[in-house]
C-alpha atoms as a PDB file:
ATOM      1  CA  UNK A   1       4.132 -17.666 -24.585  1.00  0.00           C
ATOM      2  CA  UNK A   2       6.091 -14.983 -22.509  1.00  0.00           C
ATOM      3  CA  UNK A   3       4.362 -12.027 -24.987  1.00  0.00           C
ATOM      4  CA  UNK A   4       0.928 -13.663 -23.696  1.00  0.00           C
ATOM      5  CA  UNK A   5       1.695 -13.976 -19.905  1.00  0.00           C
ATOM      6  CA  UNK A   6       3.075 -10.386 -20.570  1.00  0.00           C
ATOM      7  CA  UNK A   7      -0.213  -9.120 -21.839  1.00  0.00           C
ATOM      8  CA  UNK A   8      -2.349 -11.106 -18.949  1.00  0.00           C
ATOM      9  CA  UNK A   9      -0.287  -9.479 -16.581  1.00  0.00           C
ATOM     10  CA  UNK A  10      -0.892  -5.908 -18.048  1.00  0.00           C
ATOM     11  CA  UNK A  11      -5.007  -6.685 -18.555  1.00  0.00           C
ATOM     12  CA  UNK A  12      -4.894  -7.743 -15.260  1.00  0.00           C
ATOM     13  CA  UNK A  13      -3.220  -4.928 -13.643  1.00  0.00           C
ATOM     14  CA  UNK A  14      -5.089  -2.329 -15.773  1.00  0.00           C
ATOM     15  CA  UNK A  15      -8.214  -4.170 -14.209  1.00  0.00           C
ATOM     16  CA  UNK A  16      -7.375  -3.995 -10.504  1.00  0.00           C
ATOM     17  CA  UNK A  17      -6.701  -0.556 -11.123  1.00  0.00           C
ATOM     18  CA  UNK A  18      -9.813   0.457 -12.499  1.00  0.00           C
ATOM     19  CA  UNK A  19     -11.698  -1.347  -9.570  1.00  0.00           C
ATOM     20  CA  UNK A  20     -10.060   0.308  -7.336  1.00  0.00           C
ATOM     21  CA  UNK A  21     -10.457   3.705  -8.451  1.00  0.00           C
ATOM     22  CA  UNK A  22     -14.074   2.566  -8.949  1.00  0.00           C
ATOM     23  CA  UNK A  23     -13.994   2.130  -5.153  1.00  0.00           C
ATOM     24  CA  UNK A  24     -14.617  -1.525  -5.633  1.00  0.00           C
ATOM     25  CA  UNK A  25     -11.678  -2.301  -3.031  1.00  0.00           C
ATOM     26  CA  UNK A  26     -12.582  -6.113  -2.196  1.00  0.00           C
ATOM     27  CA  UNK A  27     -12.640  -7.105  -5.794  1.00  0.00           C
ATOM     28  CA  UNK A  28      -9.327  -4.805  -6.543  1.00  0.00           C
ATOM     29  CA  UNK A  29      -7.635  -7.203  -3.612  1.00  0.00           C
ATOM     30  CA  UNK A  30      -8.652 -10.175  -4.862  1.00  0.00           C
ATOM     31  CA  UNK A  31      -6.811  -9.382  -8.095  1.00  0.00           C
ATOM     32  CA  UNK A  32      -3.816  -7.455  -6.626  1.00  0.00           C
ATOM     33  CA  UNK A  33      -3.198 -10.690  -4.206  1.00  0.00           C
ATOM     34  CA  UNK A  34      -2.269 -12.650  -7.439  1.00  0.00           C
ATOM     35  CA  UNK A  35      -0.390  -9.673  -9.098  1.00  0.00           C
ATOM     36  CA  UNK A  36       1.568  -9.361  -5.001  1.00  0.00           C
ATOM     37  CA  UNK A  37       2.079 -12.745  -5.401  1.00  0.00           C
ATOM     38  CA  UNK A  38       3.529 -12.958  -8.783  1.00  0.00           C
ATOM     39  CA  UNK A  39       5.569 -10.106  -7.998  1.00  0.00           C
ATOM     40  CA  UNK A  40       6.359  -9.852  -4.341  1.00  0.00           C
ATOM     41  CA  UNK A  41       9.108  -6.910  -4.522  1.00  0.00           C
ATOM     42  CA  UNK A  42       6.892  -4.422  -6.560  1.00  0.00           C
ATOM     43  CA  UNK A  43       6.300  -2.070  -3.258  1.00  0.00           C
ATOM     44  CA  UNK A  44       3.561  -0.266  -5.465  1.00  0.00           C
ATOM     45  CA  UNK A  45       1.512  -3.280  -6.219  1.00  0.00           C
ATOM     46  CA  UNK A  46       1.465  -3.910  -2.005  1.00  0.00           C
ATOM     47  CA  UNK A  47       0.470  -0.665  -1.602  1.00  0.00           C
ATOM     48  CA  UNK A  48      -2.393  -0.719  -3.136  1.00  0.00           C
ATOM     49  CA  UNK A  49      -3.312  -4.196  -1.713  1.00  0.00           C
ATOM     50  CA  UNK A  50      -2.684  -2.819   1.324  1.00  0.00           C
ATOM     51  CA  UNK A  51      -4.794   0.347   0.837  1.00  0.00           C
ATOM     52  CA  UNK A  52      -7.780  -2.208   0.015  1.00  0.00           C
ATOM     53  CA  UNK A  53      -7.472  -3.708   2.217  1.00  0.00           C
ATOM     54  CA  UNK A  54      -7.834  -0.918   4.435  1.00  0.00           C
ATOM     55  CA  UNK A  55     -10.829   0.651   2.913  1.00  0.00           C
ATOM     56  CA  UNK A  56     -12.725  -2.850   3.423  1.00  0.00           C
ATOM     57  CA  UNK A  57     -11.230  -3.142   6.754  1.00  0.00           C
ATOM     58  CA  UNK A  58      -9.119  -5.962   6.692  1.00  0.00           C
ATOM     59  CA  UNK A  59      -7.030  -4.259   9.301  1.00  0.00           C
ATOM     60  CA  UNK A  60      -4.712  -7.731   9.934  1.00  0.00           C
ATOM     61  CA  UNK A  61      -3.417  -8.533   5.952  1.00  0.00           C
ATOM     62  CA  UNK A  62      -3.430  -4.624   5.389  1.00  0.00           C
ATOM     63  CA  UNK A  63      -1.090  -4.442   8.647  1.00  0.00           C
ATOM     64  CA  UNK A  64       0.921  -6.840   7.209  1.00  0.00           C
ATOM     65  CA  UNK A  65       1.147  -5.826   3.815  1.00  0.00           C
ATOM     66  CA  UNK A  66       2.144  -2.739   5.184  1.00  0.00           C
ATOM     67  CA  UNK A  67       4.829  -4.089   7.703  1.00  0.00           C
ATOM     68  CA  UNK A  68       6.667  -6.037   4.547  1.00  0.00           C
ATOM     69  CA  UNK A  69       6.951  -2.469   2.678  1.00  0.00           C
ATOM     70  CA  UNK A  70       8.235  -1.050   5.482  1.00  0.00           C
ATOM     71  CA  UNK A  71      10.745  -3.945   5.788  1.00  0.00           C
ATOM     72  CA  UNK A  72      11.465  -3.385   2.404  1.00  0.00           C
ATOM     73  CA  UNK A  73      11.815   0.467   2.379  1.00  0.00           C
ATOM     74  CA  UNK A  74      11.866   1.742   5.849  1.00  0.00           C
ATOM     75  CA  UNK A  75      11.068   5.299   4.193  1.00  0.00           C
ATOM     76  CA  UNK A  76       7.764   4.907   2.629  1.00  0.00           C
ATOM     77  CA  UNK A  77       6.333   7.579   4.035  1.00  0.00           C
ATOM     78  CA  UNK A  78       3.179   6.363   2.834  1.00  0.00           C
ATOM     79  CA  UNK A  79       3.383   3.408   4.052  1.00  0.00           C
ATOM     80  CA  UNK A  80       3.814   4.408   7.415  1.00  0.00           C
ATOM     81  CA  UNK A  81       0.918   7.171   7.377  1.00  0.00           C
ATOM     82  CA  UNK A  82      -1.561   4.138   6.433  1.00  0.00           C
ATOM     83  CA  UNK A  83       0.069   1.631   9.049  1.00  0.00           C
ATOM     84  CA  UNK A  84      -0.388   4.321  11.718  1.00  0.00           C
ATOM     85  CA  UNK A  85      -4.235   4.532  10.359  1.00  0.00           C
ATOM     86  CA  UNK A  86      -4.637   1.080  10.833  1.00  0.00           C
ATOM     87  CA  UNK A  87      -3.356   0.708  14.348  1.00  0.00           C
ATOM     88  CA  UNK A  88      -5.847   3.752  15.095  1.00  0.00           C
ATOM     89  CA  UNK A  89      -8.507   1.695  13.690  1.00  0.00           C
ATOM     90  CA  UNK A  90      -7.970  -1.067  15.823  1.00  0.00           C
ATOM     91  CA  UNK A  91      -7.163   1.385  19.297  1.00  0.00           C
ATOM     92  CA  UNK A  92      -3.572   0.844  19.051  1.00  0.00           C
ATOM     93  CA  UNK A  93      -2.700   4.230  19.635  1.00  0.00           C
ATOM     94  CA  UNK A  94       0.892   3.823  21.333  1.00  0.00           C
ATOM     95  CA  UNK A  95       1.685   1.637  18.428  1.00  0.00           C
ATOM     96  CA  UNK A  96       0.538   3.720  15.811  1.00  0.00           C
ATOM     97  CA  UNK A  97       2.486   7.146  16.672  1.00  0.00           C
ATOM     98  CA  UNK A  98       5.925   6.340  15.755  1.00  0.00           C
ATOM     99  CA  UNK A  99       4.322   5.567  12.311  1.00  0.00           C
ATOM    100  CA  UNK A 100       2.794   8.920  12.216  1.00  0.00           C
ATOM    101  CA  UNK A 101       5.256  10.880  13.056  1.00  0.00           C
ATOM    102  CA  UNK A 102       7.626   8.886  10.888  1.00  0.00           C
ATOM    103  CA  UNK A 103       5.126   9.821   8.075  1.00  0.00           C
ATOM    104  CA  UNK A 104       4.943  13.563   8.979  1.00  0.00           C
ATOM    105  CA  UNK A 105       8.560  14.277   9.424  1.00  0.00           C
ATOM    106  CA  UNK A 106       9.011  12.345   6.030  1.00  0.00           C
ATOM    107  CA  UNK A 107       6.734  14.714   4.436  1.00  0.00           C
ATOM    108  CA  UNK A 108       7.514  17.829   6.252  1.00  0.00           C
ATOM    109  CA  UNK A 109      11.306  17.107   4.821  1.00  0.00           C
ATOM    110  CA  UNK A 110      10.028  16.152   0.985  1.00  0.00           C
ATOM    111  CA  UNK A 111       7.993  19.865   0.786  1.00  0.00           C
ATOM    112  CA  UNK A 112      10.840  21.567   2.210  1.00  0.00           C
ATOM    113  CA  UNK A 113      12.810  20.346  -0.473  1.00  0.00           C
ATOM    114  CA  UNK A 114      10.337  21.264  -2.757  1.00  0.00           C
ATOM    115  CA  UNK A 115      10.489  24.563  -1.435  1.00  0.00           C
ATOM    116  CA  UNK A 116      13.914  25.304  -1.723  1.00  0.00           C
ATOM    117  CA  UNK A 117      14.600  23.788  -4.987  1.00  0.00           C
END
């Protein structure tokens, strides 16, 4: 039974990935909500939800999606570029700018590494 649930889990993952790249974002969150939900500590799997729900703009679950990464791993640098998006989308400037510049001095630090390894 566990090999079976293993292989539903992998079908459906493989599924919700080719939706999204598809660009078929509300069906991709329908089945990444179960997968979050079934594994609420994979930060990769809320991502995506989160980005989703962003491109169908579902602005309040992709803000919260977003906020549990970042409570999770205050460094996702990614996560904080798409929260600061968000808040833009919904005029919520002031809020939004820590997250961006969170996100750029995260970035601006990984390619200097890059460039002096």
């Amino acid at each position: 039974m566990v090999g079976t649930q293993r292989v539903r889990w992998n079908e459906r993952l493989r599924y919700a990935g080719r939706l999204y790249a598809s660009h078929r974002y509300r069906a991709a969150s329908l089945v990444l909500q179960d997968l979050v939900a079934a594994a609420p500590s994979n930060l990769d799997l809320r991502m995506l939800l989160a980005r989703s729900y962003y491109y169908t703009a579902q602005l309040s679950p992709a803000e919260t999606e977003l906020r549990r990464i970042l409570d999770s791993d205050p460094t996702h640098p990614s996560a904080h570029l798409t929260l600061a998006r968000v808040l833009e989308r919904q005029h919520r400037c002031s809020e939004a700018a820590p997250h961006m510049k969170a996100a750029d001095t995260m970035t601006a630090r990984d390619l200097l590494a890059l460039r002096l390894s």
